[in-house]
PDB file of N, CA and C in Angstrom:
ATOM      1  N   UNK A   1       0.826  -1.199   0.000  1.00  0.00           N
ATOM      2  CA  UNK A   1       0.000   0.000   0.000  1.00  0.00           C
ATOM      3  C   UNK A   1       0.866   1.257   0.000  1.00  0.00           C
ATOM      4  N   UNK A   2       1.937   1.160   0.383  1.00  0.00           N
ATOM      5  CA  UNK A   2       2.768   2.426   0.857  1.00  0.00           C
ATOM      6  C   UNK A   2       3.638   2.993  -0.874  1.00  0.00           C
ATOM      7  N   UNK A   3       3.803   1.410  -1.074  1.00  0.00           N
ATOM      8  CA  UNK A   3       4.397   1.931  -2.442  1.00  0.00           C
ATOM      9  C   UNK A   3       3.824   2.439  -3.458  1.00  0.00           C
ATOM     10  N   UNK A   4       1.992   2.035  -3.277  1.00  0.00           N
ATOM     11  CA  UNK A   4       0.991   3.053  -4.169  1.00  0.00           C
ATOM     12  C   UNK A   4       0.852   4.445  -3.804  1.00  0.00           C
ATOM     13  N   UNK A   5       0.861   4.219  -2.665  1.00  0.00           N
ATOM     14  CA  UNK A   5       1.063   5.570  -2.374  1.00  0.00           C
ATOM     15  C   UNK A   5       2.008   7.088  -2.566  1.00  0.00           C
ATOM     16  N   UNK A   6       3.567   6.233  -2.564  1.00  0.00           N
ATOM     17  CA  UNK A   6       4.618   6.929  -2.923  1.00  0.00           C
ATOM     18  C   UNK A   6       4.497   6.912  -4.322  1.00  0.00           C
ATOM     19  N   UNK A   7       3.986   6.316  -5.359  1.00  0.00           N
ATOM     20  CA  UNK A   7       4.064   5.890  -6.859  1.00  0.00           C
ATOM     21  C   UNK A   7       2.777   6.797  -6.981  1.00  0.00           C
ATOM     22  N   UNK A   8       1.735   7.332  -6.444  1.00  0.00           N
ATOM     23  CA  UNK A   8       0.946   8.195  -7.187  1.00  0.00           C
ATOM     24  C   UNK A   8       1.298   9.531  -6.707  1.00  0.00           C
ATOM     25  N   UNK A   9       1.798  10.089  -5.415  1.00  0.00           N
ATOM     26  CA  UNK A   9       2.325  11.023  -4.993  1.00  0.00           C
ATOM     27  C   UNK A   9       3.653  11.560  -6.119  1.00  0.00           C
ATOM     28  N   UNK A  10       4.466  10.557  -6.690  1.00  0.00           N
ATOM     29  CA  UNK A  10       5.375  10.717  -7.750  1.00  0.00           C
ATOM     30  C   UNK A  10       5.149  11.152  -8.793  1.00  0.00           C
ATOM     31  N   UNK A  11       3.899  10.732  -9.005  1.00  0.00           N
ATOM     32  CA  UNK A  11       3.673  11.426 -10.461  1.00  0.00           C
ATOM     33  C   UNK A  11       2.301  12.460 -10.368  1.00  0.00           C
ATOM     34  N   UNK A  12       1.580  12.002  -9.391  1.00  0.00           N
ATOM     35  CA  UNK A  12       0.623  12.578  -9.921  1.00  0.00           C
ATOM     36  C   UNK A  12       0.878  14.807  -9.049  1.00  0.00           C
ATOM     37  N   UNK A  13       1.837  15.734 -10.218  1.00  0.00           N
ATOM     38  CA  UNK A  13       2.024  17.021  -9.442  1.00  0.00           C
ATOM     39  C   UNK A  13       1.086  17.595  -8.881  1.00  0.00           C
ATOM     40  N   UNK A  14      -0.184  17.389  -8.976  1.00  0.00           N
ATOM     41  CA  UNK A  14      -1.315  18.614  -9.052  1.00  0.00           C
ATOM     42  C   UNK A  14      -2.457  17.618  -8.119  1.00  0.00           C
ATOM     43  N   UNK A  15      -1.834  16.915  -7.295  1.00  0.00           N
ATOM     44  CA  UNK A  15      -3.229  16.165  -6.348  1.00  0.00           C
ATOM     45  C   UNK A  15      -3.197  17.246  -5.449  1.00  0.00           C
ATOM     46  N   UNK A  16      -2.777  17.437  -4.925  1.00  0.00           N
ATOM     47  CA  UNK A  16      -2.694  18.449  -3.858  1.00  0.00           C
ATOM     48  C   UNK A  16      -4.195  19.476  -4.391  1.00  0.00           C
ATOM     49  N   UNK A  17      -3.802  20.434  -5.098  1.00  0.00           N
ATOM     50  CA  UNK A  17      -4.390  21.205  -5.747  1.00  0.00           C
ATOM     51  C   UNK A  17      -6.071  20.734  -6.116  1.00  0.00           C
ATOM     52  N   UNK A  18      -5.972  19.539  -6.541  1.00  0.00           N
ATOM     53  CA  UNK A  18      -7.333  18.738  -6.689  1.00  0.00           C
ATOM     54  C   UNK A  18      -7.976  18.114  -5.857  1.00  0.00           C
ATOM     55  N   UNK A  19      -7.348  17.497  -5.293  1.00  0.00           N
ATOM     56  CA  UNK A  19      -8.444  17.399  -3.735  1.00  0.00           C
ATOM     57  C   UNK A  19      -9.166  18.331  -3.162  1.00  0.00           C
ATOM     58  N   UNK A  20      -7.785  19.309  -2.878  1.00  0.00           N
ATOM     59  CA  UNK A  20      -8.676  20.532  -1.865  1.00  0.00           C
ATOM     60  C   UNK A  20      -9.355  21.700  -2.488  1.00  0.00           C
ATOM     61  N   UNK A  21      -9.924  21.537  -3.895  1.00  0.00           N
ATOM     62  CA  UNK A  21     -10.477  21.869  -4.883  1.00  0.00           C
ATOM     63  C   UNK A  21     -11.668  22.341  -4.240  1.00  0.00           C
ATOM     64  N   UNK A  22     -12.104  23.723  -3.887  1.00  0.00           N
ATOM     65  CA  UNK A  22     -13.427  24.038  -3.348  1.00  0.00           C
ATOM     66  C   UNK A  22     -14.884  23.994  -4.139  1.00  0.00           C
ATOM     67  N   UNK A  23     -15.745  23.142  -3.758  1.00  0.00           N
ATOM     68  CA  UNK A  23     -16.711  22.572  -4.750  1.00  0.00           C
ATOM     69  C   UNK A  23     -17.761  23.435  -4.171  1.00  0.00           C
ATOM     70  N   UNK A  24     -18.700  23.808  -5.141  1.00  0.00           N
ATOM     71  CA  UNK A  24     -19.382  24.665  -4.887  1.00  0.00           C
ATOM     72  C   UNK A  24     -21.041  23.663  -4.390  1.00  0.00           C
ATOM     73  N   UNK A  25     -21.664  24.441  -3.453  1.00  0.00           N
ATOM     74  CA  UNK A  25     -22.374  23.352  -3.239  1.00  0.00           C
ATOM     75  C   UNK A  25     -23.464  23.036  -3.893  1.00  0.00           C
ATOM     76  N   UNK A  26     -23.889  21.883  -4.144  1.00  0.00           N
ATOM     77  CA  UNK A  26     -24.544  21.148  -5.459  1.00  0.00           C
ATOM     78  C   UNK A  26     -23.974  21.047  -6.537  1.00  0.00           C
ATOM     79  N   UNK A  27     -22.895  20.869  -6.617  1.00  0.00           N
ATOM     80  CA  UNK A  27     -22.363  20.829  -7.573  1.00  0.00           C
ATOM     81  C   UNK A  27     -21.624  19.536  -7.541  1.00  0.00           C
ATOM     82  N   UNK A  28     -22.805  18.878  -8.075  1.00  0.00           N
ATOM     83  CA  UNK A  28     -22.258  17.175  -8.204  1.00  0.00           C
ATOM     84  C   UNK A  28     -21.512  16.402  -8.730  1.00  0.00           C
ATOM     85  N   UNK A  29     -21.407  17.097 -10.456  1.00  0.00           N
ATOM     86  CA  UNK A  29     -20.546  16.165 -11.326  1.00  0.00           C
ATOM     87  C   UNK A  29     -18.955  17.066 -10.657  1.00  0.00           C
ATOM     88  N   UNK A  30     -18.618  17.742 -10.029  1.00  0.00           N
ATOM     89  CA  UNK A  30     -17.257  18.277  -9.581  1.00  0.00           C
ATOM     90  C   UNK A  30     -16.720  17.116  -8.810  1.00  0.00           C
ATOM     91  N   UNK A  31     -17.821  17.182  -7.924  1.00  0.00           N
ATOM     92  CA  UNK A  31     -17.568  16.512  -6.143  1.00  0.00           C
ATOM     93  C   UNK A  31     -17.447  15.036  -6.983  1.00  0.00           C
ATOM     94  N   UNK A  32     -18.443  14.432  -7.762  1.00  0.00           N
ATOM     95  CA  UNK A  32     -18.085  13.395  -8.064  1.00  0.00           C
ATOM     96  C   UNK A  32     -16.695  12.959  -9.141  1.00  0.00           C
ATOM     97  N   UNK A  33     -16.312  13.984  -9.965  1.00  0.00           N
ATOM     98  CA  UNK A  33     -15.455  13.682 -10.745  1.00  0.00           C
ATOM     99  C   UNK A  33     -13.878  13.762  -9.849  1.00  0.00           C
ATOM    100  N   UNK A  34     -13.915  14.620  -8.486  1.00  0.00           N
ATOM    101  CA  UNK A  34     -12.674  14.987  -8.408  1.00  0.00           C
ATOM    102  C   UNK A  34     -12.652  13.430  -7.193  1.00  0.00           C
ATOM    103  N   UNK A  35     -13.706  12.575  -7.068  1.00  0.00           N
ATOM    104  CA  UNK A  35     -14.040  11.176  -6.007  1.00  0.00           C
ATOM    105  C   UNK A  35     -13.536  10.290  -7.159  1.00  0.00           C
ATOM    106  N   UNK A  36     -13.771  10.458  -8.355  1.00  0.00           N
ATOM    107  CA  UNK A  36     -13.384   9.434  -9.170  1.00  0.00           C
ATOM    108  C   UNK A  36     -11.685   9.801  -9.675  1.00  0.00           C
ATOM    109  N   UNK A  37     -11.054  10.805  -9.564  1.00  0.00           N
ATOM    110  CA  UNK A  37     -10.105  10.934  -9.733  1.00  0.00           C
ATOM    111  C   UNK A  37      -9.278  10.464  -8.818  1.00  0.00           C
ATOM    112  N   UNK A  38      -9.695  10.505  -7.225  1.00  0.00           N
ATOM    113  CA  UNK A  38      -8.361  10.282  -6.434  1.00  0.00           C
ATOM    114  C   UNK A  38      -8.563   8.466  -6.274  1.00  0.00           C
ATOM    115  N   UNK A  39     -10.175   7.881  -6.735  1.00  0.00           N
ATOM    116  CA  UNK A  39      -9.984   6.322  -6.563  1.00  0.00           C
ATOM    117  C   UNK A  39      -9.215   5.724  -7.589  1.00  0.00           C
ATOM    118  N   UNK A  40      -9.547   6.257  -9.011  1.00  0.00           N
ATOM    119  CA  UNK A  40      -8.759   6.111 -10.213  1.00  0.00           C
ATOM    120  C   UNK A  40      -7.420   6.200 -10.064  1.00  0.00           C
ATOM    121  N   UNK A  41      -6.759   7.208  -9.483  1.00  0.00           N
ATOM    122  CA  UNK A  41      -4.998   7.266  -9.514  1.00  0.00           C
ATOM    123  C   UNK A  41      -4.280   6.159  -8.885  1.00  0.00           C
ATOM    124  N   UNK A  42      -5.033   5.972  -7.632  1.00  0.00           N
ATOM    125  CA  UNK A  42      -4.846   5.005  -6.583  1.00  0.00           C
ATOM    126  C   UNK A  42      -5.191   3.636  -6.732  1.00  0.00           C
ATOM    127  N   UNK A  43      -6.180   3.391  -7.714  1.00  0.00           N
ATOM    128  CA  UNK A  43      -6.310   1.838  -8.268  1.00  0.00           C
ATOM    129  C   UNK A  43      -5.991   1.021  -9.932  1.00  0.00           C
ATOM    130  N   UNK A  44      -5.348   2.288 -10.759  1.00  0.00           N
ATOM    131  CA  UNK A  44      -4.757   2.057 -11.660  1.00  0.00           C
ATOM    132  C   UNK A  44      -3.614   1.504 -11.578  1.00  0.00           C
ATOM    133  N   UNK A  45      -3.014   0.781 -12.756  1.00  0.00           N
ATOM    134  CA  UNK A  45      -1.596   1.207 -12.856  1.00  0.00           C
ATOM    135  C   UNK A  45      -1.041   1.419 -14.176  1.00  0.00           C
ATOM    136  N   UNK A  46      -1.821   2.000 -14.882  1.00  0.00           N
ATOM    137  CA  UNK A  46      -1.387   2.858 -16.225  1.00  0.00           C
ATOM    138  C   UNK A  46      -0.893   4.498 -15.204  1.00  0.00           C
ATOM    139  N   UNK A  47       0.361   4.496 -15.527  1.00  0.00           N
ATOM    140  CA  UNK A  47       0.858   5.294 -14.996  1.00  0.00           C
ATOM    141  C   UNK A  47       0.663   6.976 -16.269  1.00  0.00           C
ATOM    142  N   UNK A  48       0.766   6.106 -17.459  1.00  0.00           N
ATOM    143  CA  UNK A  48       0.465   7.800 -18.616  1.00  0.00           C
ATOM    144  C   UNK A  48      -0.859   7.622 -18.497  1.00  0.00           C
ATOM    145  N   UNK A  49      -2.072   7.624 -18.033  1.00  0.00           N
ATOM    146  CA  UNK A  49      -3.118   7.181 -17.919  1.00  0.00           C
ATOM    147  C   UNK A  49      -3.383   8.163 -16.564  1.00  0.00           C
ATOM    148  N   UNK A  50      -2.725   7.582 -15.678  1.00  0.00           N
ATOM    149  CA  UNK A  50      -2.888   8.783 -14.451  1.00  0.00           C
ATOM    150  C   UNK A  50      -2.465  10.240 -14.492  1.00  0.00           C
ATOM    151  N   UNK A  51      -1.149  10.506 -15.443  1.00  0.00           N
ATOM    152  CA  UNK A  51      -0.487  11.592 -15.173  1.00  0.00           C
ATOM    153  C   UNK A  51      -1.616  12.181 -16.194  1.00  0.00           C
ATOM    154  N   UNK A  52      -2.127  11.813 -17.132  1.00  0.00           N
ATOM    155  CA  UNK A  52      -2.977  13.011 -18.277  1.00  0.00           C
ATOM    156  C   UNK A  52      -4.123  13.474 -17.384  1.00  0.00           C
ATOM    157  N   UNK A  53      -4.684  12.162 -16.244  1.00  0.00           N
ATOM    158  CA  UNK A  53      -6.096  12.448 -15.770  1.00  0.00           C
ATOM    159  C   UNK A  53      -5.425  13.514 -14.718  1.00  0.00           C
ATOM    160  N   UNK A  54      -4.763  13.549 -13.700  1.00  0.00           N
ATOM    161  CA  UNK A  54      -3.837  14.838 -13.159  1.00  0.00           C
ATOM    162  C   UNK A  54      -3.735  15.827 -14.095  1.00  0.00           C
ATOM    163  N   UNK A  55      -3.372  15.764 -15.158  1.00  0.00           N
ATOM    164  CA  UNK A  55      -3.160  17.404 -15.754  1.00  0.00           C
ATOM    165  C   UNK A  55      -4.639  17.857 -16.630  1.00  0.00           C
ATOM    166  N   UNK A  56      -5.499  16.731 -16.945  1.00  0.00           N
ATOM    167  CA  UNK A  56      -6.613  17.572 -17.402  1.00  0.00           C
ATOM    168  C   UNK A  56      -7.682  17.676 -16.098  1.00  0.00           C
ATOM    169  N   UNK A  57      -7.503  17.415 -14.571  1.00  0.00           N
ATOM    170  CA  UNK A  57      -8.408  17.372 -13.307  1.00  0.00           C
ATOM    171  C   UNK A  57      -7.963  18.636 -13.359  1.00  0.00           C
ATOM    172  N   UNK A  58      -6.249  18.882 -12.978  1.00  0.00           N
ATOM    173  CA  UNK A  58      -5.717  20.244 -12.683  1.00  0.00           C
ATOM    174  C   UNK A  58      -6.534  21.254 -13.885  1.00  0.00           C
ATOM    175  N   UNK A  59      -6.391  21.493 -15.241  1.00  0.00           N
ATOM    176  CA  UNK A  59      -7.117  22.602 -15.990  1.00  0.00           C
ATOM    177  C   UNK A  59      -8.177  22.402 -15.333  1.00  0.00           C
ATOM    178  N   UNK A  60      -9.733  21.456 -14.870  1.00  0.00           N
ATOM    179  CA  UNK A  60     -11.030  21.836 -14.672  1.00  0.00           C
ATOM    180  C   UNK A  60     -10.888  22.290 -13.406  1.00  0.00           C
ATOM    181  N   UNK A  61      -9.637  22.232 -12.394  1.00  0.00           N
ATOM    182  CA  UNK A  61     -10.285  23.467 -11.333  1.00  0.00           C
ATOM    183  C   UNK A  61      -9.310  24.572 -11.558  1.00  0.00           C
ATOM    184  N   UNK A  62      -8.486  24.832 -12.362  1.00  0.00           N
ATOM    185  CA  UNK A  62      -7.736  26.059 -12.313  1.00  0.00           C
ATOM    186  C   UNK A  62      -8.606  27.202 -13.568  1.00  0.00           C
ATOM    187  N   UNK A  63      -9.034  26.422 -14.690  1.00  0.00           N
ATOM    188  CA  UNK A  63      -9.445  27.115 -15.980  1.00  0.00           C
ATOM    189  C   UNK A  63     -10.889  27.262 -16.587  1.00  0.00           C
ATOM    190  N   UNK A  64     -11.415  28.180 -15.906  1.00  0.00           N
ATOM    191  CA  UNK A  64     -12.895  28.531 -15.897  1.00  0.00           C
ATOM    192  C   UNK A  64     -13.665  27.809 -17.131  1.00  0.00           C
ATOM    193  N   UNK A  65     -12.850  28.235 -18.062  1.00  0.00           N
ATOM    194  CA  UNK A  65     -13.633  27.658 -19.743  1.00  0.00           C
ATOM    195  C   UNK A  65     -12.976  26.121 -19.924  1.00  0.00           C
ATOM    196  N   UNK A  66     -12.161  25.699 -19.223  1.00  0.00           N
ATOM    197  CA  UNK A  66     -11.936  24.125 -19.231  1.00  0.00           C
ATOM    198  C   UNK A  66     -12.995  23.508 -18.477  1.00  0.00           C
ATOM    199  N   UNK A  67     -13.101  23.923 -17.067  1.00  0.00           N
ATOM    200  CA  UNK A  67     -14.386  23.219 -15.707  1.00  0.00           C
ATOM    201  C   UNK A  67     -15.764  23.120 -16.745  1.00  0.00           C
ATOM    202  N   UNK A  68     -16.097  24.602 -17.434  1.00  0.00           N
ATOM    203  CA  UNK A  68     -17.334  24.567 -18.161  1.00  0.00           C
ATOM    204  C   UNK A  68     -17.762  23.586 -18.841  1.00  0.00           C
ATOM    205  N   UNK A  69     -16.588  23.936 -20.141  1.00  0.00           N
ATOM    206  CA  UNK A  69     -16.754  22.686 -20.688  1.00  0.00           C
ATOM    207  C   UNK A  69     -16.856  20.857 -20.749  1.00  0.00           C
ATOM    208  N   UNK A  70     -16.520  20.910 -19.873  1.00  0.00           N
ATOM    209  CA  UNK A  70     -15.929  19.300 -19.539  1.00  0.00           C
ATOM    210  C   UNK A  70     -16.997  19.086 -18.675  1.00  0.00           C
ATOM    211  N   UNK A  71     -17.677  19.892 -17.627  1.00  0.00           N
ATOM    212  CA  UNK A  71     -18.338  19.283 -16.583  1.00  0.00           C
ATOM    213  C   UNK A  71     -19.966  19.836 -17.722  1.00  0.00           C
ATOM    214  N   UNK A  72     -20.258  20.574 -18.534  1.00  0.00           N
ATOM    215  CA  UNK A  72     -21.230  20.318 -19.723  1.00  0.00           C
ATOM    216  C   UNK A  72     -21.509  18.718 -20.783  1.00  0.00           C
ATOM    217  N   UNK A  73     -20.511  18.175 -20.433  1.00  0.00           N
ATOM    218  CA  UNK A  73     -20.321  16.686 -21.550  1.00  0.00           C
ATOM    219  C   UNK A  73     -20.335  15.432 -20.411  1.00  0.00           C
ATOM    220  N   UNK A  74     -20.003  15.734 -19.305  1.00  0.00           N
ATOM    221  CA  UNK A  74     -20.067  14.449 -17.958  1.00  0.00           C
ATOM    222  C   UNK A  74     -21.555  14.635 -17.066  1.00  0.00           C
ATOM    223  N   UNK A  75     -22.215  13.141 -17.593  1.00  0.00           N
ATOM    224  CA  UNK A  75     -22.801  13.082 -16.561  1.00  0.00           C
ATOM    225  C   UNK A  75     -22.702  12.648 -15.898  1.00  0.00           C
ATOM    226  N   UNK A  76     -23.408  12.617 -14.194  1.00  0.00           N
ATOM    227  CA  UNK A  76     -23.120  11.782 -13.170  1.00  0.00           C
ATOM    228  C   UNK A  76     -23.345  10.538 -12.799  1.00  0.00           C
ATOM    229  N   UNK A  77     -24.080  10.192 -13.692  1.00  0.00           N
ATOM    230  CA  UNK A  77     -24.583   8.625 -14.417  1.00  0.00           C
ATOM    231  C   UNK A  77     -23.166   8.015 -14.783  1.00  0.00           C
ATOM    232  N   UNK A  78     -22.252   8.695 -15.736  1.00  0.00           N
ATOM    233  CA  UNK A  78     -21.321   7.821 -16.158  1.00  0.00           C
ATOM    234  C   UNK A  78     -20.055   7.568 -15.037  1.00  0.00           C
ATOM    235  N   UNK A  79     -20.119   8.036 -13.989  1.00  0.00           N
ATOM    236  CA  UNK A  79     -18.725   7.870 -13.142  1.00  0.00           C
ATOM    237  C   UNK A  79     -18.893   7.042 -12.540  1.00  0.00           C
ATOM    238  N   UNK A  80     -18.571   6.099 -12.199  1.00  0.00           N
ATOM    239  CA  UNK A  80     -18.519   4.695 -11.889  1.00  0.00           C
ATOM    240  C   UNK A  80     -17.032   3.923 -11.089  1.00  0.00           C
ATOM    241  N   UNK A  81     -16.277   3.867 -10.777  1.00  0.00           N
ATOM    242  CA  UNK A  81     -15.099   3.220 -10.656  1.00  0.00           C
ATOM    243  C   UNK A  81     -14.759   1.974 -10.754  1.00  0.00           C
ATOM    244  N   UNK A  82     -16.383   1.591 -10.098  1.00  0.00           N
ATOM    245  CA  UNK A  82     -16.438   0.020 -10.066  1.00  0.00           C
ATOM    246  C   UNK A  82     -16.848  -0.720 -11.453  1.00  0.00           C
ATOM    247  N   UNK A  83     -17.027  -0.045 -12.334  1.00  0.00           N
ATOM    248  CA  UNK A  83     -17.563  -0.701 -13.705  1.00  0.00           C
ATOM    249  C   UNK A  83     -16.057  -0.158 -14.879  1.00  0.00           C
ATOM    250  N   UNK A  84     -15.929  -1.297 -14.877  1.00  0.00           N
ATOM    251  CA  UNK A  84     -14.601  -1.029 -15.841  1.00  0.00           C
ATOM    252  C   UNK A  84     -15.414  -0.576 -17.445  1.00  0.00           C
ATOM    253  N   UNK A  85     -16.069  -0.184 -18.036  1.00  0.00           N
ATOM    254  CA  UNK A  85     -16.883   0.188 -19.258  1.00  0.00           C
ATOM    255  C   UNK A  85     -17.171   1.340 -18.882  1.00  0.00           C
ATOM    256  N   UNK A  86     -17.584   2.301 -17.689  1.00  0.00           N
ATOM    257  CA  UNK A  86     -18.217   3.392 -17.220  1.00  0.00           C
ATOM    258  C   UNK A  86     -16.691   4.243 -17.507  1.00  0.00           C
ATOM    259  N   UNK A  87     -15.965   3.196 -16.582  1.00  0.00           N
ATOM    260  CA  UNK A  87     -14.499   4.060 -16.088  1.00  0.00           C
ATOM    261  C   UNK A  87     -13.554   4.291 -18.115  1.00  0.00           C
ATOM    262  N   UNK A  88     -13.697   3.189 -18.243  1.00  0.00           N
ATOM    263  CA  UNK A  88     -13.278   3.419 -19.977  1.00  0.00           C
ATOM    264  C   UNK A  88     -13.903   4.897 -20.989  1.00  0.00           C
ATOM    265  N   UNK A  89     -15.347   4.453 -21.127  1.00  0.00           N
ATOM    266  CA  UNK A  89     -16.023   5.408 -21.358  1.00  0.00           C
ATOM    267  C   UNK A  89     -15.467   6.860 -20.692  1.00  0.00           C
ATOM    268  N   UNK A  90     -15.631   7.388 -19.465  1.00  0.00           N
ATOM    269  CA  UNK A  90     -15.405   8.534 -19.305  1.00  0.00           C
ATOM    270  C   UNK A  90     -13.877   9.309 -19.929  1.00  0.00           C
ATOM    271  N   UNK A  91     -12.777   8.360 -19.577  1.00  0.00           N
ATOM    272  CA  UNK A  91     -11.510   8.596 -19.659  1.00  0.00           C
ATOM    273  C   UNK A  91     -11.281   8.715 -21.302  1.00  0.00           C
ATOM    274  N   UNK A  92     -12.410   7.838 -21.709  1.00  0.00           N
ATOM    275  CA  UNK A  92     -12.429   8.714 -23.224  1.00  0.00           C
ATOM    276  C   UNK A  92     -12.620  10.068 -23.957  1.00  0.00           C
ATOM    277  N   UNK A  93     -13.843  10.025 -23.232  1.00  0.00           N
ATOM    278  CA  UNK A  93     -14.376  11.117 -23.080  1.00  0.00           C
ATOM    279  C   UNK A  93     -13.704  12.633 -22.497  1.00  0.00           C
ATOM    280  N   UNK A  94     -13.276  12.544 -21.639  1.00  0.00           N
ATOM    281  CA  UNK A  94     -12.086  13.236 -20.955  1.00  0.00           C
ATOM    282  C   UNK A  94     -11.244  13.613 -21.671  1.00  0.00           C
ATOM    283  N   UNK A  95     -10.450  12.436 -22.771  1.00  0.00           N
ATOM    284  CA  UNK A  95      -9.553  12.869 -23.260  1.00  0.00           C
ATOM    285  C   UNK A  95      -9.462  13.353 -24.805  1.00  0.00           C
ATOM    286  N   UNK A  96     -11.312  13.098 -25.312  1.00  0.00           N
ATOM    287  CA  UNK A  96     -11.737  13.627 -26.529  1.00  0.00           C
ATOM    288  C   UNK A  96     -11.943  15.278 -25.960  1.00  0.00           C
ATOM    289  N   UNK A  97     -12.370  15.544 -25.308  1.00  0.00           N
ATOM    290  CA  UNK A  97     -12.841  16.544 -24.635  1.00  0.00           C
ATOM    291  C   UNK A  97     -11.387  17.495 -24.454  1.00  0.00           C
ATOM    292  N   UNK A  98     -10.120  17.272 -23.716  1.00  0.00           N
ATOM    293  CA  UNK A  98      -8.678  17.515 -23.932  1.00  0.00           C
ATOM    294  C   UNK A  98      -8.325  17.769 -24.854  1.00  0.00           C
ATOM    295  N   UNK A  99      -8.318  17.080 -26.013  1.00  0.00           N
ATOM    296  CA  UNK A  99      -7.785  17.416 -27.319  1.00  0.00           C
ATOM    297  C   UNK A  99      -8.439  18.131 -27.808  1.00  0.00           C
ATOM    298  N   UNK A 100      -9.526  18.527 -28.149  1.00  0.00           N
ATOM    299  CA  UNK A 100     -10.425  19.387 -29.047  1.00  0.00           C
ATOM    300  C   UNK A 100     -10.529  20.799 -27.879  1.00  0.00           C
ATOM    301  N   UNK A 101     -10.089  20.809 -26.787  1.00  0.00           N
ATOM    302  CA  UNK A 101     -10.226  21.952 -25.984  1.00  0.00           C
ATOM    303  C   UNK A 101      -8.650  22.842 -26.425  1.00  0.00           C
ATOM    304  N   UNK A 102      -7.470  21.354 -26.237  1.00  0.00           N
ATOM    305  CA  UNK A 102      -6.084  22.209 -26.607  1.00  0.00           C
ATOM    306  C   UNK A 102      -5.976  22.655 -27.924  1.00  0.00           C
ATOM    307  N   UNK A 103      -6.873  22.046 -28.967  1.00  0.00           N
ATOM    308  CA  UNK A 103      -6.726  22.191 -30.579  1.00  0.00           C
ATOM    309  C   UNK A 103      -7.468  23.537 -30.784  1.00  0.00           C
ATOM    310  N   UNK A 104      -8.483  23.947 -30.271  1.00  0.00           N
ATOM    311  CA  UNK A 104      -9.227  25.649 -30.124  1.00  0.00           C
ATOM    312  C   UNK A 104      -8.351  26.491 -29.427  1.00  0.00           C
ATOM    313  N   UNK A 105      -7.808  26.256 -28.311  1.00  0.00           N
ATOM    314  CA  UNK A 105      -6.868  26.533 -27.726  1.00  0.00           C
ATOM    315  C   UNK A 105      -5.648  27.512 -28.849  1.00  0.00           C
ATOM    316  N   UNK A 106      -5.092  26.577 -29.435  1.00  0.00           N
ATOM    317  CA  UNK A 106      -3.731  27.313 -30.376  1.00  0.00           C
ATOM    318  C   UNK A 106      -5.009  27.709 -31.601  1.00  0.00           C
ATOM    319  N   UNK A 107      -5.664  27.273 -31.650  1.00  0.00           N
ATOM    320  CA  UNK A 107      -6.767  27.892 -33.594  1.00  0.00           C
ATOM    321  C   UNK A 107      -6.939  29.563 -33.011  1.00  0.00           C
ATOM    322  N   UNK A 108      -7.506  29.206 -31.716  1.00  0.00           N
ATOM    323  CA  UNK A 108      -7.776  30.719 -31.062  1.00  0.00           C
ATOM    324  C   UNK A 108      -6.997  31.922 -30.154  1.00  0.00           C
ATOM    325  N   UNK A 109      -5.629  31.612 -31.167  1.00  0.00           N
ATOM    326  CA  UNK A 109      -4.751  31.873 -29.787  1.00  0.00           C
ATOM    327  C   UNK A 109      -4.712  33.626 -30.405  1.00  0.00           C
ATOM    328  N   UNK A 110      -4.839  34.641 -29.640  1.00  0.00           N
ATOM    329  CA  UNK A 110      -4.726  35.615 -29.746  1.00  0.00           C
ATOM    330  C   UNK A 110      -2.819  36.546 -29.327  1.00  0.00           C
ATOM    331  N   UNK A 111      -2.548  36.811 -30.594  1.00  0.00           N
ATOM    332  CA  UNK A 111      -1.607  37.456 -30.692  1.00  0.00           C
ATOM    333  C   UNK A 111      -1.581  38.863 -29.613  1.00  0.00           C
ATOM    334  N   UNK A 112      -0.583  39.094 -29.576  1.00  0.00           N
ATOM    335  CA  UNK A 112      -0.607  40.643 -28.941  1.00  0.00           C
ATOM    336  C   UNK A 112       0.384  41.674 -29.990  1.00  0.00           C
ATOM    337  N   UNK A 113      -0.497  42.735 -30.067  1.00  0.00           N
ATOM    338  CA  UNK A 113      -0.047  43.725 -31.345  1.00  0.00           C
ATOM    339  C   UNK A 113       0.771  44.885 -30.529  1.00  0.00           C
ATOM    340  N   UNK A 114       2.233  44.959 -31.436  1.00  0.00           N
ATOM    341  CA  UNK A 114       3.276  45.757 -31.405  1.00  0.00           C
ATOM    342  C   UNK A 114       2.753  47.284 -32.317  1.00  0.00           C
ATOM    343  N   UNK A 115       3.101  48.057 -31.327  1.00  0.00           N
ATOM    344  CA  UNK A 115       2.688  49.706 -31.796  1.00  0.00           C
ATOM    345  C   UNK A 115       4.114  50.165 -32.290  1.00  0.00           C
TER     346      UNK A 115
END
């Protein structure tokens, strides 16, 4: 147990930050997504698997138009931990949701103009 412990503390930079993530109240798919994140890190062992779900948990509580979006496409129906198809499904989802957020991201990237 200790060595899961030291092995998700290793990689995963931004738990800290996501746990103590202040959830607003009723706000379910948060409270539930950031419950499925810390059982997920801790019962995986796809280690690039954990570190992406750490850096796209970290954008939905640091990046207003990341949280929006992402918690608009999750419902609370699909989080599951215990159903390996629920847990597949979302992490797809998650990471379709990632890519098409970083790909608008640079399409929309606004220059800054020299006078």
């Amino acid at each position: 147990m200790t060595e899961t412990i030291n092995r998700v503390f290793s990689i995963c930079k931004y738990y800290d930050e996501i746990i103590n993530y202040d959830v607003v109240y009723g706000d379910f798919v948060s409270f539930d997504l950031i419950d499925f994140y810390k059982d997920y890190v801790f019962s995986s062992e796809d280690d690039d698997k954990i570190v992406f779900l750490d850096n796209c948990m970290y954008k939905y509580v640091t990046d207003f138009k990341y949280h929006k979006g992402l918690k608009s496409i999750i419902n609370t129906k699909e989080i599951d931990i215990n159903s390996y198809k629920k847990t597949k499904r979302l992490l797809r989802k998650i990471i379709s949701f990632d890519d098409k957020y970083e790909n608008d991201k640079i399409l929309n990237y606004k220059s800054s103009k020299w006078i």
